[in-house]
PDB file of N, CA and C in Angstrom:
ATOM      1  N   UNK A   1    -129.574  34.527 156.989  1.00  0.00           N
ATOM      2  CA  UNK A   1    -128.641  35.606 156.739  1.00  0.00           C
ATOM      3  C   UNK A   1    -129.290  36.970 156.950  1.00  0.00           C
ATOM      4  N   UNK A   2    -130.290  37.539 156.683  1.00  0.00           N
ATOM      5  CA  UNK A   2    -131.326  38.674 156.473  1.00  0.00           C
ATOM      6  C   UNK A   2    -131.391  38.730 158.217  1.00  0.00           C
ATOM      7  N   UNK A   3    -131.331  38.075 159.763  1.00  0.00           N
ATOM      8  CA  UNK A   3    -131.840  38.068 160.928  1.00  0.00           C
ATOM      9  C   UNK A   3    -130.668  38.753 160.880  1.00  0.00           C
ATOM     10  N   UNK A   4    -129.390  37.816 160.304  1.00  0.00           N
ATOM     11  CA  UNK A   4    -128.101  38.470 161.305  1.00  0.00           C
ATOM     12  C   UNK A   4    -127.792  39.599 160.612  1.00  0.00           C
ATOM     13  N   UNK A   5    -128.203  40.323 159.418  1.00  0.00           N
ATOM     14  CA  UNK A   5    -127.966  41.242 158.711  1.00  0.00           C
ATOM     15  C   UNK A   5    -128.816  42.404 159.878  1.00  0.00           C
ATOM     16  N   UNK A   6    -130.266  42.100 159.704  1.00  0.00           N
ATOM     17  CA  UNK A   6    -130.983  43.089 161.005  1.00  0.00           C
ATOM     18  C   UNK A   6    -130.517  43.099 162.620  1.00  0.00           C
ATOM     19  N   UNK A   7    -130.060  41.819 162.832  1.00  0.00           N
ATOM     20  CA  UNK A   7    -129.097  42.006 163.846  1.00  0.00           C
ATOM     21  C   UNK A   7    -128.096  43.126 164.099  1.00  0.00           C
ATOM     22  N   UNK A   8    -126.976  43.140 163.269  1.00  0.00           N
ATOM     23  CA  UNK A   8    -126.040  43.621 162.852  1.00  0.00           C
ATOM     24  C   UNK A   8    -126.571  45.415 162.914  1.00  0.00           C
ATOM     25  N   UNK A   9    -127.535  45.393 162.376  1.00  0.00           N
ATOM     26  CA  UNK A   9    -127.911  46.788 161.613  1.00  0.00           C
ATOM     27  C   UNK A   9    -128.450  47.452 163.105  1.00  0.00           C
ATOM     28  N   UNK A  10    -129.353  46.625 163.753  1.00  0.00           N
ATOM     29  CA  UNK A  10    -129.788  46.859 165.419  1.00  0.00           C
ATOM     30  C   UNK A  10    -128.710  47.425 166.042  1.00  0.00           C
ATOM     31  N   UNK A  11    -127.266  46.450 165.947  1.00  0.00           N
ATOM     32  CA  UNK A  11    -126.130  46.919 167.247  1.00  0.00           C
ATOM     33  C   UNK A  11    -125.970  48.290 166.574  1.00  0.00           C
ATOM     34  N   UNK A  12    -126.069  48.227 164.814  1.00  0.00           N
ATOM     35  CA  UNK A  12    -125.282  49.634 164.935  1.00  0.00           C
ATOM     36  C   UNK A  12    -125.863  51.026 165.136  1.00  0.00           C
ATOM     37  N   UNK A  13    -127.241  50.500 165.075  1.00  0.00           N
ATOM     38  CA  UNK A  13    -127.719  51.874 165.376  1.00  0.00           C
ATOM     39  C   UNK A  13    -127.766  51.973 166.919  1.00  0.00           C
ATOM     40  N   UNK A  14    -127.872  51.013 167.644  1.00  0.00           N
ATOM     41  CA  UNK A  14    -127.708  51.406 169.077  1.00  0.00           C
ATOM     42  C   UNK A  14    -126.188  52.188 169.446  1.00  0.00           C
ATOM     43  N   UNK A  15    -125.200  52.003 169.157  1.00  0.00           N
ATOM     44  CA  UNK A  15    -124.236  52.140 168.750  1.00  0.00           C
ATOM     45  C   UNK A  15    -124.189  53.210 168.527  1.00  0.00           C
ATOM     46  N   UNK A  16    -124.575  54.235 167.255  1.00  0.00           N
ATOM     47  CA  UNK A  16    -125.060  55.197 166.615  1.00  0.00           C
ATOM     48  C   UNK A  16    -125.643  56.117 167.700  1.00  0.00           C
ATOM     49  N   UNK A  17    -126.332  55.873 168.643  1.00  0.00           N
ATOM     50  CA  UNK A  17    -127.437  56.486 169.093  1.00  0.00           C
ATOM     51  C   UNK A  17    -126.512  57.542 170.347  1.00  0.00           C
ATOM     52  N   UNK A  18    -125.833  56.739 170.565  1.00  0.00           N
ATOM     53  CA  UNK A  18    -124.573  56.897 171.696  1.00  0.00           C
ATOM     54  C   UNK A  18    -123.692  58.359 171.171  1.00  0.00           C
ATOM     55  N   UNK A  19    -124.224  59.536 170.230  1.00  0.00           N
ATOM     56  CA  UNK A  19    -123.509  60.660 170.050  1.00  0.00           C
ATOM     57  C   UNK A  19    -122.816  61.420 171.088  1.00  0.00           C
ATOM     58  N   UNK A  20    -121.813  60.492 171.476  1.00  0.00           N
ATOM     59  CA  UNK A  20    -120.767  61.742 172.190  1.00  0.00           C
ATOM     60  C   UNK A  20    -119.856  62.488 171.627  1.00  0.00           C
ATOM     61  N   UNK A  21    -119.690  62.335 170.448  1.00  0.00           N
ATOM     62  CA  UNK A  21    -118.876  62.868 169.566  1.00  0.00           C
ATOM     63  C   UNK A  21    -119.712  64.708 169.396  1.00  0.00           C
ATOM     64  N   UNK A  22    -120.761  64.930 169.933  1.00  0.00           N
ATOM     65  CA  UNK A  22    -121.565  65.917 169.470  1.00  0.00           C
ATOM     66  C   UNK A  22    -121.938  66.429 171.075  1.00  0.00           C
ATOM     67  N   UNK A  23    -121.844  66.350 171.981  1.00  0.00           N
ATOM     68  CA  UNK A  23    -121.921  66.237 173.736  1.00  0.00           C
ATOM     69  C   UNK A  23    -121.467  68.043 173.481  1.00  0.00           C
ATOM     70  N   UNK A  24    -120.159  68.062 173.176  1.00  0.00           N
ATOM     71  CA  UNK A  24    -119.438  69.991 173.620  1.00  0.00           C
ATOM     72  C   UNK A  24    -119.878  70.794 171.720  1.00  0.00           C
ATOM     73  N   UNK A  25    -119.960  70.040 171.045  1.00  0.00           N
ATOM     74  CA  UNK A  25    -120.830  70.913 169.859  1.00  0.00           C
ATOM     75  C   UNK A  25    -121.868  72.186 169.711  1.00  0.00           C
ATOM     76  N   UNK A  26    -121.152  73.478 169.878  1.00  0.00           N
ATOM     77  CA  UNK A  26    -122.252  74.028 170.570  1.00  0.00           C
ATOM     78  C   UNK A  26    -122.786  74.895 168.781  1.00  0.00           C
ATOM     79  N   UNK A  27    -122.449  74.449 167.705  1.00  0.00           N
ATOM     80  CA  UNK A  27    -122.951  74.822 166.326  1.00  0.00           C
ATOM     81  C   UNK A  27    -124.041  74.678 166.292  1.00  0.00           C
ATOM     82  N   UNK A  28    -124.746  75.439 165.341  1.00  0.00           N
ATOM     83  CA  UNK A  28    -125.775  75.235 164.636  1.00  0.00           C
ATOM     84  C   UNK A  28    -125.943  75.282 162.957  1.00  0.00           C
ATOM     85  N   UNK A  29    -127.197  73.824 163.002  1.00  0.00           N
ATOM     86  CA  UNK A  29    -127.791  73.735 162.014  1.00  0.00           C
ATOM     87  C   UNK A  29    -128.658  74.434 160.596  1.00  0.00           C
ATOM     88  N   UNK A  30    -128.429  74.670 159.699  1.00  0.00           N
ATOM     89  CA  UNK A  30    -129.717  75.788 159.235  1.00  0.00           C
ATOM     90  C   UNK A  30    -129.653  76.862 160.100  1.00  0.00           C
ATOM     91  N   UNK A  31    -128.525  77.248 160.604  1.00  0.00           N
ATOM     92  CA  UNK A  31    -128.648  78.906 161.539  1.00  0.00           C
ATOM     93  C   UNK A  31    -129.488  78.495 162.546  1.00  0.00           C
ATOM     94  N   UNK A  32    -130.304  77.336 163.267  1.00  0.00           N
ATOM     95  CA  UNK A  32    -130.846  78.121 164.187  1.00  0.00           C
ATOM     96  C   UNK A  32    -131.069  76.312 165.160  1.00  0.00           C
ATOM     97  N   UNK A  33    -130.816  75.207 164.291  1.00  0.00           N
ATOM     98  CA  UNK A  33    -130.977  74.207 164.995  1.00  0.00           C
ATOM     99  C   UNK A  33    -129.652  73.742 165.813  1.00  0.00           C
ATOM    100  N   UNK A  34    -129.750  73.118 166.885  1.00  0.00           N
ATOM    101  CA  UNK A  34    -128.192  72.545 167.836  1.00  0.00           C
ATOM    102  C   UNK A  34    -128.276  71.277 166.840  1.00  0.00           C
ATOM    103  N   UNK A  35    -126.940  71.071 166.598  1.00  0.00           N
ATOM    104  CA  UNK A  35    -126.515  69.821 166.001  1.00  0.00           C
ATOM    105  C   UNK A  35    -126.897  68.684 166.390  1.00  0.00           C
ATOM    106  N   UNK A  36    -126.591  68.431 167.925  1.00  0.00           N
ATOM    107  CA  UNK A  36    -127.310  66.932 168.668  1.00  0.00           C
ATOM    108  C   UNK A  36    -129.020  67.011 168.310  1.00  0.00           C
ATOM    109  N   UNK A  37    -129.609  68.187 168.306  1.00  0.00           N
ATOM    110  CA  UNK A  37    -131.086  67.717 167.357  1.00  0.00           C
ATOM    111  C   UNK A  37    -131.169  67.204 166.500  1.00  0.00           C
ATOM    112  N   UNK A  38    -129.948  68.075 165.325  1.00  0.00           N
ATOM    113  CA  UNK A  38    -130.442  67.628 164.139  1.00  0.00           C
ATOM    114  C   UNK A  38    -129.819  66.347 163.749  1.00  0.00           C
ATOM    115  N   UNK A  39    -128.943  65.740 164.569  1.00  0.00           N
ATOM    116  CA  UNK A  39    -128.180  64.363 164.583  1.00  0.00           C
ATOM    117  C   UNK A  39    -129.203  63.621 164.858  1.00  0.00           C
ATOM    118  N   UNK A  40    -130.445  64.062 165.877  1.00  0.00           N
ATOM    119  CA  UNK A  40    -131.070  63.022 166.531  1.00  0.00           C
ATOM    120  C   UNK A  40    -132.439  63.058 165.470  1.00  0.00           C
ATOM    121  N   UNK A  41    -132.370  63.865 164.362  1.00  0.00           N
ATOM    122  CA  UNK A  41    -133.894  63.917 163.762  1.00  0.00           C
ATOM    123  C   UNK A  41    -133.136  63.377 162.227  1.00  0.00           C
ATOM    124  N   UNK A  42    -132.489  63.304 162.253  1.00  0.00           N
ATOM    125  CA  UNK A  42    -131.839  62.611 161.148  1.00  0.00           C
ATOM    126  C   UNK A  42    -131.615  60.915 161.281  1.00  0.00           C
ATOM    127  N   UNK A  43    -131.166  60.703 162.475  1.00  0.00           N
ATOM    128  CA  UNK A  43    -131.222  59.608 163.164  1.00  0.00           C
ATOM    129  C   UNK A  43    -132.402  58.761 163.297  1.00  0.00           C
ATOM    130  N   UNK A  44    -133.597  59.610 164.039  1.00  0.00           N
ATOM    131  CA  UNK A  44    -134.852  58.974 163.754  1.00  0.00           C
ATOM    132  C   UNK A  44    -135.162  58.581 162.659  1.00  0.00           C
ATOM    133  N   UNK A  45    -135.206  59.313 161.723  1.00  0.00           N
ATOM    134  CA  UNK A  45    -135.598  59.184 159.893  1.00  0.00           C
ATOM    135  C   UNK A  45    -134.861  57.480 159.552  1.00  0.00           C
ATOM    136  N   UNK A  46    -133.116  57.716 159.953  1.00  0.00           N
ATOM    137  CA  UNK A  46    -132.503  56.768 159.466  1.00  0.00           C
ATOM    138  C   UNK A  46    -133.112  55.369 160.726  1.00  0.00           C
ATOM    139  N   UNK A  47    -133.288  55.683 161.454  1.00  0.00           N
ATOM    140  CA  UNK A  47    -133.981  54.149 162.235  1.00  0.00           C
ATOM    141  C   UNK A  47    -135.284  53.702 161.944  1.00  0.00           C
ATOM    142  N   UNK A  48    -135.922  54.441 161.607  1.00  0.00           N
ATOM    143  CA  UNK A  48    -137.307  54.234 160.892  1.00  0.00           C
ATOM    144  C   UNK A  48    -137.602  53.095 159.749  1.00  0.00           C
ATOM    145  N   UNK A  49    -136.263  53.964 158.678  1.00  0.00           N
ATOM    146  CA  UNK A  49    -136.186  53.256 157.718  1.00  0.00           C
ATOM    147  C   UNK A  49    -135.367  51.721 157.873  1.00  0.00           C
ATOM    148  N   UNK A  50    -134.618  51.798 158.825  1.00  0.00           N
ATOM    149  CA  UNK A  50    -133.930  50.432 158.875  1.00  0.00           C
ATOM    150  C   UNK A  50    -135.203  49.210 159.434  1.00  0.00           C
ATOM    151  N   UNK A  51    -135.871  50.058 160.747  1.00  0.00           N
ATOM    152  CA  UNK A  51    -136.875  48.916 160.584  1.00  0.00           C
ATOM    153  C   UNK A  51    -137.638  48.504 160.045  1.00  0.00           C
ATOM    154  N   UNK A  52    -138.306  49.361 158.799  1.00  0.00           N
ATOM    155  CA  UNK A  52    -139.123  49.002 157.474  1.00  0.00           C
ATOM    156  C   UNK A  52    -138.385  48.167 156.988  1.00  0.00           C
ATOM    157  N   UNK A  53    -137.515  48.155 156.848  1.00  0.00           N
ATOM    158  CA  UNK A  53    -136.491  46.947 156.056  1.00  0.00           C
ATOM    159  C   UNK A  53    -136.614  45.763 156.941  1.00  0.00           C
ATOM    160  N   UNK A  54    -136.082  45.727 158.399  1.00  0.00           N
ATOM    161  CA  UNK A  54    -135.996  44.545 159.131  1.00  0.00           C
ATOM    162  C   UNK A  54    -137.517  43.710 158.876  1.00  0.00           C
ATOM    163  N   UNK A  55    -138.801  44.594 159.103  1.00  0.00           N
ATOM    164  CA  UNK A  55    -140.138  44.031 159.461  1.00  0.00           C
ATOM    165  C   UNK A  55    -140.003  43.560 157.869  1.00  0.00           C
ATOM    166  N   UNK A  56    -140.063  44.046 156.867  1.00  0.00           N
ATOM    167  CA  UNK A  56    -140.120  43.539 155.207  1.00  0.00           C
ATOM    168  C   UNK A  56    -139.220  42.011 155.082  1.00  0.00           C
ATOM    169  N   UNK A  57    -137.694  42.249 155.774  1.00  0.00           N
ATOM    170  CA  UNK A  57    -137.101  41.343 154.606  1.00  0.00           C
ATOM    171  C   UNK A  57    -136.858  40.121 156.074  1.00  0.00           C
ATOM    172  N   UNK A  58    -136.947  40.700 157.397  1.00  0.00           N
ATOM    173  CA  UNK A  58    -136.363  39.806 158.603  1.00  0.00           C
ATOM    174  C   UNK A  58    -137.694  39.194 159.601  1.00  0.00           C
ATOM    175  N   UNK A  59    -138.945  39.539 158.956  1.00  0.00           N
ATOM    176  CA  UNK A  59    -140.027  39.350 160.103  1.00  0.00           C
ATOM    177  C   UNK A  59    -140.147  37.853 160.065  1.00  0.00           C
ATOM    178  N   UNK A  60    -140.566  37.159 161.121  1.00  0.00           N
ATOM    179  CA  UNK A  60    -140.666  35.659 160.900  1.00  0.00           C
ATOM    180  C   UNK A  60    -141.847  35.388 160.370  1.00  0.00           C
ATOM    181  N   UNK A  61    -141.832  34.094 159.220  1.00  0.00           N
ATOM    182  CA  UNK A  61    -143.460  33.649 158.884  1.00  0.00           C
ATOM    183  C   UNK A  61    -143.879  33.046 159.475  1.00  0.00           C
ATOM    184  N   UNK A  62    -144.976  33.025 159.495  1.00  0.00           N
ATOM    185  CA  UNK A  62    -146.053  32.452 159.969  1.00  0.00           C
ATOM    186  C   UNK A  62    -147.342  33.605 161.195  1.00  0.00           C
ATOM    187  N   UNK A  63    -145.881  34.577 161.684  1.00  0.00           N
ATOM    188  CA  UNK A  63    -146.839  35.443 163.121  1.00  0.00           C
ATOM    189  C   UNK A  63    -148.364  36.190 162.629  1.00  0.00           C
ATOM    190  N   UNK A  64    -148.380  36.506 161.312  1.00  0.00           N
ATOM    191  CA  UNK A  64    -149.255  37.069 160.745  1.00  0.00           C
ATOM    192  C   UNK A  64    -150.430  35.850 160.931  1.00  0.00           C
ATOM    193  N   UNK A  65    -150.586  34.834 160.164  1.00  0.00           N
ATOM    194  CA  UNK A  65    -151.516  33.974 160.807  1.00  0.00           C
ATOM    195  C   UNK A  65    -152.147  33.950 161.675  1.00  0.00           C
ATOM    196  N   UNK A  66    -151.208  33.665 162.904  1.00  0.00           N
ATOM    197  CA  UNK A  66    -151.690  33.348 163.902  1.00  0.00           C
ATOM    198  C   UNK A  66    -152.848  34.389 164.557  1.00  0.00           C
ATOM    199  N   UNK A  67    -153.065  35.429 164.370  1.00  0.00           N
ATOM    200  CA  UNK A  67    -154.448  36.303 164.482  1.00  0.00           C
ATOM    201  C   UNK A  67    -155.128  35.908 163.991  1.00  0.00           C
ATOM    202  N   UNK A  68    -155.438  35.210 162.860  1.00  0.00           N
ATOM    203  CA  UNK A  68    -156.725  34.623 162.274  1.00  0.00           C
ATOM    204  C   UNK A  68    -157.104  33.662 162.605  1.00  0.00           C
ATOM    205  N   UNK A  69    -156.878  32.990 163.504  1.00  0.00           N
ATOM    206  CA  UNK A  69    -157.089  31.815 163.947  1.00  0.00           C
ATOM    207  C   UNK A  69    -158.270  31.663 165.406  1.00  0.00           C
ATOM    208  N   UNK A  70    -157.325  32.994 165.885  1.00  0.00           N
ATOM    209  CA  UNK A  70    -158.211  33.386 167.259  1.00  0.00           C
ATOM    210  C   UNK A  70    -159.420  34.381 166.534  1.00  0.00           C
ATOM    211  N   UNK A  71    -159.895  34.658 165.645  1.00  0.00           N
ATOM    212  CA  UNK A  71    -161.242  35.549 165.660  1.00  0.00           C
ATOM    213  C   UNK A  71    -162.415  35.109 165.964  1.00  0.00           C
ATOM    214  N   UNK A  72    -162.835  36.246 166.349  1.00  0.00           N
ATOM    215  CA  UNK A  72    -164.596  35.847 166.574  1.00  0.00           C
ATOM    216  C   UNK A  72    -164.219  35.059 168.105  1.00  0.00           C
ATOM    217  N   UNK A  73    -163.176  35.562 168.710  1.00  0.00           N
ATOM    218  CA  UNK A  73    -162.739  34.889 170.466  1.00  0.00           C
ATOM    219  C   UNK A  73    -163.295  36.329 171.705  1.00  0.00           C
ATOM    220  N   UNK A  74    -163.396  37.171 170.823  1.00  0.00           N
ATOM    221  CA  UNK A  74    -164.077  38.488 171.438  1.00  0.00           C
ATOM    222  C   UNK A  74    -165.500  39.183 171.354  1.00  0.00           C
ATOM    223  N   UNK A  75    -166.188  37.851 170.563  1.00  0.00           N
ATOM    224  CA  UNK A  75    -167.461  38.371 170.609  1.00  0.00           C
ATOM    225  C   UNK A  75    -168.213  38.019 171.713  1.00  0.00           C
ATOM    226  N   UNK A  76    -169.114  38.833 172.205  1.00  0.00           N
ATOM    227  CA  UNK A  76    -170.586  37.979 173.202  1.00  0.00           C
ATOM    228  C   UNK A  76    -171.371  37.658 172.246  1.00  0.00           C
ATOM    229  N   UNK A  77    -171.723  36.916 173.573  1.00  0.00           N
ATOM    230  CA  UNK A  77    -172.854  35.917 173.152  1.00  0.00           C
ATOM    231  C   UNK A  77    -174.288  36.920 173.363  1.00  0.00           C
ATOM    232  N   UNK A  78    -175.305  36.583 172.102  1.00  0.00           N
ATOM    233  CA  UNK A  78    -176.166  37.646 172.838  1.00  0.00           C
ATOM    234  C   UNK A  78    -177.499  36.506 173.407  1.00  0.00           C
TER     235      UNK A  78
END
C-alpha cells in the first residue's frame, strides 16, 4: 500500500510541476519575486519532502545490504 501511496504522490507532483495556470501571471511575490519562482521554490521544498517520506516509508528492504557484501572488492593488492 505505502509503493502505491508514493506512486500516487509521484504522478501528482509531476502533475503539479506542469504550472500553466501561472504561464500569463505577471504578479509578484514579497514585492519583488515572479510567482512561477516562487511556485517553483515552494514546489521544490514540497518535493523534497515527499521524497523523504517515499525513501523512509516506500524504499525496498534489503538494497541497503547489498553494499556490504561487496566490500573490501576495491582494494589492491599490495
Amino acid at each position: 500500500m505505502q509503493r502505491i501511496l508514493a506512486l500516487f504522490a509521484i504522478a501528482v507532483f509531476a502533475a503539479l510541476h506542469q504550472d500553466f495556470w501561472l504561464w500569463d501571471d505577471a504578479g509578484l511575490v514579497f514585492g519583488f519575486l515572479p510567482s512561477g519562482l516562487a511556485y517553483h521554490a515552494a514546489y521544490s521544498v514540497a518535493t523534497a519532502g515527499v521524497w523523504l517520506l517515499v525513501v523512509r516509508y516506500a524504499w525496498p528492504a534489503g538494497l541497503d545490504e547489498a553494499g556490504d557484501s561487496r566490500q573490501g572488492t576495491g582494494e589492491r593488492a599490495q
